[in-house]
C-alpha atoms as a PDB file:
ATOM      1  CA  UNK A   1       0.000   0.000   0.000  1.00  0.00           C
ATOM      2  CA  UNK A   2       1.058   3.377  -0.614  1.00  0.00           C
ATOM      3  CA  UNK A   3       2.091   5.892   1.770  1.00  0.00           C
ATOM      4  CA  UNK A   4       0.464   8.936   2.369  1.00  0.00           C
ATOM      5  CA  UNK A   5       4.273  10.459   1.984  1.00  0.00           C
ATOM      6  CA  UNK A   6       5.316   8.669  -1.513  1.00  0.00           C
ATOM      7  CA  UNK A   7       1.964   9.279  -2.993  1.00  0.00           C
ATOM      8  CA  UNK A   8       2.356  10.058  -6.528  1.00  0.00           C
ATOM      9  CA  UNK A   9       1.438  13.948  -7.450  1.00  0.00           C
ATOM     10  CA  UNK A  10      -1.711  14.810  -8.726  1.00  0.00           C
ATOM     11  CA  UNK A  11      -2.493  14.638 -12.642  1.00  0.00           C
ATOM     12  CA  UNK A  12      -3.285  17.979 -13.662  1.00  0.00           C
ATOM     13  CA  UNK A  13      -6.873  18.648 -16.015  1.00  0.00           C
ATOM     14  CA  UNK A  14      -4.784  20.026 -18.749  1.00  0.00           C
ATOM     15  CA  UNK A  15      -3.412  17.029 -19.278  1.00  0.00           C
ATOM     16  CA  UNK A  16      -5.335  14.894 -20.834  1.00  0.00           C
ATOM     17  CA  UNK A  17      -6.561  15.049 -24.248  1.00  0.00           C
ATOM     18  CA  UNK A  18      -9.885  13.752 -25.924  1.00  0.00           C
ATOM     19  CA  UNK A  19      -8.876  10.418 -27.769  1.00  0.00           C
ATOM     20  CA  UNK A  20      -5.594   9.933 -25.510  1.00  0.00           C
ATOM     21  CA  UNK A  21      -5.219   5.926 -24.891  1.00  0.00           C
ATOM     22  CA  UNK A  22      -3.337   4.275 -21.711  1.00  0.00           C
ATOM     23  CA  UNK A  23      -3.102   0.798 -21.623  1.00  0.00           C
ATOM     24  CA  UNK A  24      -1.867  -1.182 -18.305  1.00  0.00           C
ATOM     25  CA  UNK A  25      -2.059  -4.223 -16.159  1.00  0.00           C
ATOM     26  CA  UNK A  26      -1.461  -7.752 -16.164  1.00  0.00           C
ATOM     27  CA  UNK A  27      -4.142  -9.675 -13.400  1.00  0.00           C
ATOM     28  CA  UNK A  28      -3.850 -12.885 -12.821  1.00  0.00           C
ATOM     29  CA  UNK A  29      -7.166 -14.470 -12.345  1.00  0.00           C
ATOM     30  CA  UNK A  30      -6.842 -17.140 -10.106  1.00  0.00           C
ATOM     31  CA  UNK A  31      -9.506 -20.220  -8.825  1.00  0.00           C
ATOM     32  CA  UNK A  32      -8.511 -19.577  -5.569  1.00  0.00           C
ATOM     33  CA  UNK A  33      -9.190 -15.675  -5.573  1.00  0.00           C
ATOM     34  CA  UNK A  34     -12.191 -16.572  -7.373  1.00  0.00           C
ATOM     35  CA  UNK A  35     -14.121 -18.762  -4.513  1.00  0.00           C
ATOM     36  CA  UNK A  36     -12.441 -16.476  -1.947  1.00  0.00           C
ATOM     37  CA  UNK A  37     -14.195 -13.276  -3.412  1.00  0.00           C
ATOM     38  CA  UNK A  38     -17.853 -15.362  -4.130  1.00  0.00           C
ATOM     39  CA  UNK A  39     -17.663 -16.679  -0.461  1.00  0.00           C
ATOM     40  CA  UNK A  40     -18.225 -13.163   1.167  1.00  0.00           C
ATOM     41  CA  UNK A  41     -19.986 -11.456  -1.726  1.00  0.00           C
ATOM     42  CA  UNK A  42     -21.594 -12.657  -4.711  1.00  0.00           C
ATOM     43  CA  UNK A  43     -22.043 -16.879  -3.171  1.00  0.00           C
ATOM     44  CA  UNK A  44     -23.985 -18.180  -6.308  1.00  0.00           C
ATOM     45  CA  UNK A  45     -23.109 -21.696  -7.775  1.00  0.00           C
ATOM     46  CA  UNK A  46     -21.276 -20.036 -10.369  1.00  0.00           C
ATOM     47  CA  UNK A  47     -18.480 -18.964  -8.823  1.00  0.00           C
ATOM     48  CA  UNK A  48     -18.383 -21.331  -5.888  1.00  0.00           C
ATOM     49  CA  UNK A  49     -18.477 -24.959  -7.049  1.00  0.00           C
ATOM     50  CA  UNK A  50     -15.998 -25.994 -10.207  1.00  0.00           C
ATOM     51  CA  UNK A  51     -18.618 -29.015 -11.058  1.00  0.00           C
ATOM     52  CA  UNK A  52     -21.568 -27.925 -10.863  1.00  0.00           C
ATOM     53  CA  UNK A  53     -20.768 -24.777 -12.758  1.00  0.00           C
ATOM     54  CA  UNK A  54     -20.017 -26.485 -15.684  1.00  0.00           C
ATOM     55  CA  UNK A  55     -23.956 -26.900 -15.604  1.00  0.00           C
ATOM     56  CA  UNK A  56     -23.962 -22.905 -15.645  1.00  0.00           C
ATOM     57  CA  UNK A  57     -24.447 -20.848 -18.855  1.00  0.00           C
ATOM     58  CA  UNK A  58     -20.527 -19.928 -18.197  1.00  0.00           C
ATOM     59  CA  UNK A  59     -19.548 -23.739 -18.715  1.00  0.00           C
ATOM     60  CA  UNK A  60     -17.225 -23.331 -15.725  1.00  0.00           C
ATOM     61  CA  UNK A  61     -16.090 -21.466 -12.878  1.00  0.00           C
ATOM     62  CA  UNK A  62     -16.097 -17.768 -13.252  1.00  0.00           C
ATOM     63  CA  UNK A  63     -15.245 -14.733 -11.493  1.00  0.00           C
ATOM     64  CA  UNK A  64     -18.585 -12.398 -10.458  1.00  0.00           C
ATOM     65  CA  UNK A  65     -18.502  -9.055 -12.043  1.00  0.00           C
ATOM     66  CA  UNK A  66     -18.223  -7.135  -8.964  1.00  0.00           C
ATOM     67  CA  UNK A  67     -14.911  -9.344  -8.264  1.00  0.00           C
ATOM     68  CA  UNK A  68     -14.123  -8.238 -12.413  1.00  0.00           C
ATOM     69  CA  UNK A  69     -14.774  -4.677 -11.131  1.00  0.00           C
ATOM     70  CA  UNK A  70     -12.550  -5.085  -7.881  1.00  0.00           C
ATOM     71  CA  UNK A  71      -9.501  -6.961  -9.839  1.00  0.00           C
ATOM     72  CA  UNK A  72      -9.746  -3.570 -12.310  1.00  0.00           C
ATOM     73  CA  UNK A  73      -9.638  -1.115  -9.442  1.00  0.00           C
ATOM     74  CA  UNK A  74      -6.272  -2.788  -8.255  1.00  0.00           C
ATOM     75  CA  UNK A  75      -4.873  -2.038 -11.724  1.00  0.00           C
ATOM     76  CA  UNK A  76      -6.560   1.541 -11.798  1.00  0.00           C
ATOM     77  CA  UNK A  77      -4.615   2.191  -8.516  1.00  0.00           C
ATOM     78  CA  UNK A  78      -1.580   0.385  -9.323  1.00  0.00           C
ATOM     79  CA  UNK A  79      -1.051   2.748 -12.474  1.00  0.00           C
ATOM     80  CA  UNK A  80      -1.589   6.122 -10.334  1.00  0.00           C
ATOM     81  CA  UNK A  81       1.112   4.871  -8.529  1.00  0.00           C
ATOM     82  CA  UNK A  82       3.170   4.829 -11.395  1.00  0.00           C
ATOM     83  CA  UNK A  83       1.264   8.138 -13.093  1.00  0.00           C
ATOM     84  CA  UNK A  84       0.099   9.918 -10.934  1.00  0.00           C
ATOM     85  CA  UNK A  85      -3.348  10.358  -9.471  1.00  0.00           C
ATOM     86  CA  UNK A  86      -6.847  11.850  -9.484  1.00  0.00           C
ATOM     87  CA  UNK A  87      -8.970  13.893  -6.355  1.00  0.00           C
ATOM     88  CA  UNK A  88     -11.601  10.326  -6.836  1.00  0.00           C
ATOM     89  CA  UNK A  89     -14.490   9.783  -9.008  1.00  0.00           C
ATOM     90  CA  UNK A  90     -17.969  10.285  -8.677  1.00  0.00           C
ATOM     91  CA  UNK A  91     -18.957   7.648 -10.029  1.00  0.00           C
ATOM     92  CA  UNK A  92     -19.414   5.513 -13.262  1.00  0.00           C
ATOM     93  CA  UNK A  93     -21.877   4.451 -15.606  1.00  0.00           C
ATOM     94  CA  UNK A  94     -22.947   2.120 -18.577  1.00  0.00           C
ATOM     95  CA  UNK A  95     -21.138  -1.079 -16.776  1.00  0.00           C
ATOM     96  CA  UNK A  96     -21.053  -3.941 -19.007  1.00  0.00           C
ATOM     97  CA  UNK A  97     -19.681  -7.773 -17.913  1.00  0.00           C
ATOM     98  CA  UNK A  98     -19.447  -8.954 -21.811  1.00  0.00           C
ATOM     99  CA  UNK A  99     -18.153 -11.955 -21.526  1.00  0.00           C
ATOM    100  CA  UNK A 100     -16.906 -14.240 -17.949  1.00  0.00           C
ATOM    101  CA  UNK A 101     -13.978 -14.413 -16.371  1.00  0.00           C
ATOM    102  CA  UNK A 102     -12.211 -17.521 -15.801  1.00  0.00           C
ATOM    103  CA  UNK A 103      -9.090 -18.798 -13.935  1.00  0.00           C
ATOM    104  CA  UNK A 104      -5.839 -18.575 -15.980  1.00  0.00           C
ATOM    105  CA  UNK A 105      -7.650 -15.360 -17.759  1.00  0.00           C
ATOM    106  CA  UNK A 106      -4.714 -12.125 -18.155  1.00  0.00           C
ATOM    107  CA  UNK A 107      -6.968  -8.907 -17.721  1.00  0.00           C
ATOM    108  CA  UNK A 108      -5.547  -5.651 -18.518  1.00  0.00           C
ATOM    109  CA  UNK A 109      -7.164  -1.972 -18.966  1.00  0.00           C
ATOM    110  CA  UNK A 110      -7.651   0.610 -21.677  1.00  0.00           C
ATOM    111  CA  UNK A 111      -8.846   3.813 -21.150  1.00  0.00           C
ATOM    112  CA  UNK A 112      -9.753   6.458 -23.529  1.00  0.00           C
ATOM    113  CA  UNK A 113     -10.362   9.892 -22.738  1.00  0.00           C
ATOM    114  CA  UNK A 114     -13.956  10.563 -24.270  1.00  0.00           C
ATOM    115  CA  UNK A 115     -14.684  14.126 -22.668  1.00  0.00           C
ATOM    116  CA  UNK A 116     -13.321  17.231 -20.519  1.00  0.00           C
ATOM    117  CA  UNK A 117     -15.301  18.707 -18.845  1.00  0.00           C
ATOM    118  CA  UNK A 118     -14.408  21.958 -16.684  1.00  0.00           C
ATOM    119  CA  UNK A 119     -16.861  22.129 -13.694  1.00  0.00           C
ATOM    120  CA  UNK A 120     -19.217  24.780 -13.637  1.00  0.00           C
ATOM    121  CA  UNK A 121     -19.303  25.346  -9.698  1.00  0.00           C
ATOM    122  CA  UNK A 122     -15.638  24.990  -8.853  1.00  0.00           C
ATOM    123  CA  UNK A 123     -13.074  26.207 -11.356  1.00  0.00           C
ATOM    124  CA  UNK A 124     -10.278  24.568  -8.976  1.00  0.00           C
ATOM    125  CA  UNK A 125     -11.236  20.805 -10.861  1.00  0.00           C
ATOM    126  CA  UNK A 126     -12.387  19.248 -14.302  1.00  0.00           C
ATOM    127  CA  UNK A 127     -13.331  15.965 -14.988  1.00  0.00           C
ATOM    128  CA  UNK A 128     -12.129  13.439 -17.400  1.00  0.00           C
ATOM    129  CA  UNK A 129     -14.217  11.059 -18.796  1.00  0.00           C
ATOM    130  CA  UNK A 130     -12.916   8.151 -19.910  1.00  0.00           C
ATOM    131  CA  UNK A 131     -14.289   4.547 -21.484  1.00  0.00           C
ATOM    132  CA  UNK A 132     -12.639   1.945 -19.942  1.00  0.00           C
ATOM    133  CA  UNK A 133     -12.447  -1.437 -21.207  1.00  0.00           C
ATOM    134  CA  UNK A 134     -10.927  -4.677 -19.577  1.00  0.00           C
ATOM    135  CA  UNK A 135      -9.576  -7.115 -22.204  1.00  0.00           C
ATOM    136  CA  UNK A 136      -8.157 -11.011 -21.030  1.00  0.00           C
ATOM    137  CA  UNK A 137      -5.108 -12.380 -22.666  1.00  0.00           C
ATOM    138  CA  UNK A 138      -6.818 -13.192 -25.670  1.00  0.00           C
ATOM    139  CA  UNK A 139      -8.316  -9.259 -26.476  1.00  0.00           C
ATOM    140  CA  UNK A 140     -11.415 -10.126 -26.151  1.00  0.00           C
ATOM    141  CA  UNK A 141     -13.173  -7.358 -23.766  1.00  0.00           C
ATOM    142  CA  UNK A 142     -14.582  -8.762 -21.103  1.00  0.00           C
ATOM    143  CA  UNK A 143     -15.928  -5.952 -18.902  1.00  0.00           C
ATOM    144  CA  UNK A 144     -16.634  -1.947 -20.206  1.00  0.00           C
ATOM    145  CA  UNK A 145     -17.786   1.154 -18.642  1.00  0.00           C
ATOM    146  CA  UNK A 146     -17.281   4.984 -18.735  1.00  0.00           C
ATOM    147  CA  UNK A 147     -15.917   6.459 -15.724  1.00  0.00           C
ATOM    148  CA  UNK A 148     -16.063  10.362 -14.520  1.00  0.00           C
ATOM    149  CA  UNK A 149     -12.276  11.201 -12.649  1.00  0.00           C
ATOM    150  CA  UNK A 150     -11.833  14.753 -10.572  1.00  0.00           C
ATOM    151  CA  UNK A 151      -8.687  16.154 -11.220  1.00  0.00           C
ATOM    152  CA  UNK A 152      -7.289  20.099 -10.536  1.00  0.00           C
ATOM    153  CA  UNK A 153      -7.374  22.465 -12.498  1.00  0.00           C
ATOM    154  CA  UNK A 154      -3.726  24.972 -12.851  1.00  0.00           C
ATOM    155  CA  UNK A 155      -4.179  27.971 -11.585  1.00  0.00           C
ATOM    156  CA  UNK A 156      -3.712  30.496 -14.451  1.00  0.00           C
END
């Protein structure tokens, strides 16, 4: 975990550009992780039992979406730490689980900047909008949504 001392500085608005691309990550989806995650928060057959899931319209154990959201996050904050950061996110929309997640599956992130938008109320922060989309190891997207990041503005 990072320290409140070697956080990464803040990722000024004038930044980013609209069409800008970042792609990161490399998350191992393990069976293990899998069951562990289902067992305190999503407990359906699916992602519990490797028999009886292949039974399932997934033909085998899968990770739950919210764990698919979750295992993104830890990339999202894993490249601030490397990029810099945000002041959070209020919140996202259009969430999509396209197609499941299994054990041995790579996932890794792009995000494309869609939008800037300067906020009306506070001219101290903008906000970024970005589509993100979570890929496996075979590029085949596997989870998609459009996220809303604060960031501060310069002071001009």
């Amino acid at each position: 975990m990072t320290s409140a001392a070697k956080q990464p500085p803040f990722i000024p608005f004038e930044s980013f550009e609209i069409g800008q691309i970042q792609n990161f990550g490399a998350y191992e989806v393990t069976k293990e992780e899998i069951i562990e995650f289902a067992s305190k928060y999503d407990a359906q057959f699916f992602h519990l039992d490797e028999e009886a899931a292949k039974q399932s319209l997934f033909g085998g154990l899968c990770a739950s979406g919210w764990h698919t959201c979750s295992m993104t996050m830890a990339m999202l904050v894993e490249n601030m730490d490397k990029t810099g950061r945000g002041l959070g996110s209020p919140g996202l929309d259009e969430l999509r689980w396209l197609k499941p997640v299994f054990p041995g599956d790579i996932l890794s992130v792009q995000m494309e900047v869609m939008d800037l938008l300067p906020s009306k109320s506070r001219p101290t922060i903008g906000f970024v909008v970005n589509k993100v989309t979570v890929s496996n190891q075979k590029d085949e997207p596997v989870m998609s949504f459009v996220s809303k990041g604060i960031f501060p503005r310069s002071q001009s």
